[in-house]
Each structure stands twice: as C-alpha cells, then as structure tokens.
Protein backbone atom coordinates (compact mmCIF):
# COMPACT_ATOMS: atom_id res chain seq x y z
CA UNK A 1 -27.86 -19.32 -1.86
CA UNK A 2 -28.85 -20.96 -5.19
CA UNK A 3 -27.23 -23.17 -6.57
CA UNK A 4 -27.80 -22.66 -10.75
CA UNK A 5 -27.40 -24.74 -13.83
CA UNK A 6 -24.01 -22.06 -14.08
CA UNK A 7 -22.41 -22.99 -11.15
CA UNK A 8 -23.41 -26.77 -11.71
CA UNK A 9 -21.99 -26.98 -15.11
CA UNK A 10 -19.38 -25.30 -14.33
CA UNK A 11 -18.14 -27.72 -11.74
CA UNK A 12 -18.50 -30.71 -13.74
CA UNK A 13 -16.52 -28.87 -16.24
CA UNK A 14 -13.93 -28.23 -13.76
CA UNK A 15 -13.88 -31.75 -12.32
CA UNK A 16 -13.95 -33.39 -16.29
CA UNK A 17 -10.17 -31.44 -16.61
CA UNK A 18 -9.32 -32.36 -12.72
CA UNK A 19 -9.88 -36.48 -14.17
CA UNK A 20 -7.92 -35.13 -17.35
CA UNK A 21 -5.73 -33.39 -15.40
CA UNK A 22 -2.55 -35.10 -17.44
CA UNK A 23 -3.48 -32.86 -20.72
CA UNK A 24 -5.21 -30.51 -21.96
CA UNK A 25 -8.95 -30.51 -22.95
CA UNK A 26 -10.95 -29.10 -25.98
CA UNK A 27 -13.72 -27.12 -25.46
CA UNK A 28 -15.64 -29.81 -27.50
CA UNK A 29 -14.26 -32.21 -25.47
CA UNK A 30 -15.66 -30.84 -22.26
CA UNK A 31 -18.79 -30.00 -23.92
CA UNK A 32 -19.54 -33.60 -25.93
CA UNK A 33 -18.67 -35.41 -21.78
CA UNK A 34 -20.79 -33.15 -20.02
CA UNK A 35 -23.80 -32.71 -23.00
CA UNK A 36 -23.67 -28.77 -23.15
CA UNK A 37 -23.55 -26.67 -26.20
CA UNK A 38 -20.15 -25.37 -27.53
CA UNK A 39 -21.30 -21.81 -26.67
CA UNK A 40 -22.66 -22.44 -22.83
CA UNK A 41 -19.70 -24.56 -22.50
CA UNK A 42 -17.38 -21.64 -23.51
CA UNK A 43 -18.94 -19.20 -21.28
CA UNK A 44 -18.48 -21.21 -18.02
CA UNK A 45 -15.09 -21.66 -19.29
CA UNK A 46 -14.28 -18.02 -19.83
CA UNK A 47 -15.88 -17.13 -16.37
CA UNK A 48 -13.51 -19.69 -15.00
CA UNK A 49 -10.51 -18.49 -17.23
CA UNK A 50 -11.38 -15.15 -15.66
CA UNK A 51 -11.65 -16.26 -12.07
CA UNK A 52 -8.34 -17.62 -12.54
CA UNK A 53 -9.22 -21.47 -12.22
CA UNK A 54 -8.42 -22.38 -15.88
CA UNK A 55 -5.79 -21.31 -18.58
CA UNK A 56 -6.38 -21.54 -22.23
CA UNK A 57 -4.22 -22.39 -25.34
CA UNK A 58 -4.98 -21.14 -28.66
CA UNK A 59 -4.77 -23.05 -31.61
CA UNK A 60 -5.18 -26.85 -32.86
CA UNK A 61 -3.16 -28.11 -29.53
CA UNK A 62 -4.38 -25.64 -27.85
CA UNK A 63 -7.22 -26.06 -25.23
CA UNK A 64 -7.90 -25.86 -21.60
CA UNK A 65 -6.30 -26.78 -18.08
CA UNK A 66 -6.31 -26.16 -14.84
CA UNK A 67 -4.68 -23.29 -13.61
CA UNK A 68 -3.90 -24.71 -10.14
CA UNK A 69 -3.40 -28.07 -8.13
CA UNK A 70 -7.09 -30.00 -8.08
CA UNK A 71 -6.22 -29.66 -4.39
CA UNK A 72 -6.05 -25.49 -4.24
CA UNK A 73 -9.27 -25.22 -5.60
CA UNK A 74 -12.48 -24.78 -3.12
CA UNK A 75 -15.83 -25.12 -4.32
CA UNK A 76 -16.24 -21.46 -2.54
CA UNK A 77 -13.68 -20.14 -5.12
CA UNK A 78 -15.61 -22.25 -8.00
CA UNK A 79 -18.59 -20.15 -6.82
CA UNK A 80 -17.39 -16.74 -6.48
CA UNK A 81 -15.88 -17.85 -10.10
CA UNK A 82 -19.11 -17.82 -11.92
CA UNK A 83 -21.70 -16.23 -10.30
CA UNK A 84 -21.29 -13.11 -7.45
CA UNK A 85 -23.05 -14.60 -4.07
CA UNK A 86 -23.57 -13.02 -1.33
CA UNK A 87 -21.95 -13.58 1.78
CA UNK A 88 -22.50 -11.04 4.67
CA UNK A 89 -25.87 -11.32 6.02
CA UNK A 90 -26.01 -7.52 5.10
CA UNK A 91 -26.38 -8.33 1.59
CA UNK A 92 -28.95 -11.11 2.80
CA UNK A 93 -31.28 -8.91 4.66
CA UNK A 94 -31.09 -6.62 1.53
CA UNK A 95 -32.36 -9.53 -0.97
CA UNK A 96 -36.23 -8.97 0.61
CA UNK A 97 -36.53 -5.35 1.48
CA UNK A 98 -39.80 -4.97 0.82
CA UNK A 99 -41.20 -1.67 -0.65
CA UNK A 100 -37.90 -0.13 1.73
CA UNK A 101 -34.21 0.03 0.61
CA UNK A 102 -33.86 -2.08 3.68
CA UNK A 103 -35.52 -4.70 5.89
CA UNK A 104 -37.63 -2.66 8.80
CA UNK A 105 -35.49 -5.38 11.02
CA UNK A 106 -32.27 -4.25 9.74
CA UNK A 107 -31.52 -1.86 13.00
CA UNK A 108 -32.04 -4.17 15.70
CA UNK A 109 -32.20 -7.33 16.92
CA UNK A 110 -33.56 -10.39 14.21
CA UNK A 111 -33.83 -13.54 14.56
CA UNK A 112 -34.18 -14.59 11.30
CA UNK A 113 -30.70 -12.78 9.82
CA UNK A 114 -29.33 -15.04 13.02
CA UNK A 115 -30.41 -17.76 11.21
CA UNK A 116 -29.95 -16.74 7.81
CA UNK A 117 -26.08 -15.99 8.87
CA UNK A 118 -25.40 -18.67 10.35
CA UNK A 119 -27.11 -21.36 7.43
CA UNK A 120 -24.44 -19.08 5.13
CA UNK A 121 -21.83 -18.88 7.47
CA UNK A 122 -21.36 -23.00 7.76
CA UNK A 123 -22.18 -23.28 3.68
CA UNK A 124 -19.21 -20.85 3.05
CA UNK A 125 -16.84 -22.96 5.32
CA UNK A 126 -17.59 -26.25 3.55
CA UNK A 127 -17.46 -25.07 0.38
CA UNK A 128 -14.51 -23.34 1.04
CA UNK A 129 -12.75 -26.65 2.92
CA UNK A 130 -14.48 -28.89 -0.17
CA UNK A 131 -11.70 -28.88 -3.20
CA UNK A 132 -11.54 -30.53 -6.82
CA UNK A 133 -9.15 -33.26 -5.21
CA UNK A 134 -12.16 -34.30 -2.73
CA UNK A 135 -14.78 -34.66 -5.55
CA UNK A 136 -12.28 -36.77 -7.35
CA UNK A 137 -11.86 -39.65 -4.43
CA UNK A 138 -13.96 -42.65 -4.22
CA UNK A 139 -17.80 -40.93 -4.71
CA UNK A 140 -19.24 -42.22 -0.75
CA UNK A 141 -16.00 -40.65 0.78
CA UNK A 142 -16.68 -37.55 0.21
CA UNK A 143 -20.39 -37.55 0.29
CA UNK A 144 -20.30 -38.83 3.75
CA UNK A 145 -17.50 -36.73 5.16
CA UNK A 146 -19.90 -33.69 3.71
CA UNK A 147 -23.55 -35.07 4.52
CA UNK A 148 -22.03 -35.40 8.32
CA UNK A 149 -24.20 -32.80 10.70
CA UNK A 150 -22.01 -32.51 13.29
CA UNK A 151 -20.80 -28.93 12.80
CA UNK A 152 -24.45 -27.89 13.70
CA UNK A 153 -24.32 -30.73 16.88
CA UNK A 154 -27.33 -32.86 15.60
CA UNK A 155 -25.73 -35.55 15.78
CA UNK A 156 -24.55 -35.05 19.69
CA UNK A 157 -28.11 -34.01 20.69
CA UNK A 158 -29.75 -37.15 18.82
CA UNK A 159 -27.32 -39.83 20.60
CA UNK A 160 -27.95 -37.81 24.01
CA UNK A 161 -31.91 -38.24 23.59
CA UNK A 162 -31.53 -41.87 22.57
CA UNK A 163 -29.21 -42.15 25.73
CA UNK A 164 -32.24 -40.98 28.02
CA UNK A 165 -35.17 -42.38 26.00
C-alpha cells in the first residue's frame, strides 16, 4: 500500500474538524491550518463528503463537519474514502503481472503473496481499529499503542532470545 499526499492531507483535514469538532469549518479554514490550496483542499473534502465522512453547508455559515462521532471513524474507512486500495491479495498478485494478465505464481503455491497477505492483512486491521478519537489523545499514546509489534510476536521471540543468551 502507498500511502499518498491524498490520503495524508486528507487525514489532517479530517483530524483539523475532529479538534473543531464543536462547529463547523470553512474550506479556507481547513486549507490556511493545513497550508493546501483552496482547490486540493476541496477535492479531499468532496472525496470525503462522498465517502460519507463529512457533510457540507452551503452558504456564508455554511461549511464543513463531521458526519459521524471522531470515534466511528477508522483510518481504513479514511482510506477507502479517498483513494480505492486494494485489499485481497488477488488484486496484489495482479499489481506485477508481468507481460501476463496474471502472475505465473498465481495457480499454486507462493510464498511471497503469503507474505504480501499477511503485511496487508495486519495493516487493514490497524487501520481499521485506529479512529479520529485515537489521533486526537495525547500524541505518545497512540503512537506507542500503534508502533507495538506484538501482533507479529517480535516482541515474544526477542525477550525469549534475551532469556537464553
């Protein structure tokens, strides 16, 4: 997965109106905070608007909100939001074909796609367990609840080899 300036800016747009979450923003507003023109500013916004994340108001009170709780809103949703990413490892193995419509290790056993699966497998479920609310506590809370490699067992085999060594 890559991770582009789209879906970037587009979560720090979505976590400037979770901090403002007592009003309503202007697209200028959002823009001016996270130095982006008016224009890129109002396409992440209409993505989002689309994805159902934010609603918009018309007019000179108008502006824009969240559409649901800072809590109900997973990164994995922000992502699906603004760009389509793939998810199976079908539509992985299909990225590098080569000169086939398919990877020659497609049928079969790979162990690269087991990889490849598994590296988006875990990425999916923190991003989809990650919301607005947890980028909005104290900044090392959630950095170190999400840096931790435990869900992979690093962190059991490391403490077992110091144990012996």
């Amino acid at each position: 997965m890559k991770i582009g300036a789209m879906e970037e800016y587009g979560l720090r747009c979505l976590v400037q109106m979770a901090r403002h979450s007592d009003r309503q923003l202007g697209i200028a507003e959002i823009a001016k905070a996270e130095s982006l023109s008016l224009a890129y500013a109002g396409k992440l916004l209409s993505r989002l608007r689309q994805g159902g994340l934010v609603t918009s108001v018309r007019g000179v009170k108008g502006g824009y909100a969240l559409a649901l709780p800072v809590g109900r809103i997973s990164l994995a949703r922000v992502m699906e939001a603004l760009t389509p990413i793939p998810r199976t490892q079908k539509n992985i193995c299909r990225q590098f074909p080569g000169r086939r419509r398919e990877c020659v290790h497609f049928v079969g056993h790979c162990s690269i796609r087991t990889v490849w699966s598994a590296i988006y497998k875990n990425m999916w479920a923190l991003l989809a367990k990650t919301t607005l609310e947890d980028l909005l506590k104290e900044q090392e809370k959630p950095a170190l609840a999400l840096a931790d490699p435990a869900p992979w067992g690093y962190r059991k085999q490391r403490s077992k080899i110091h144990a012996v060594a």
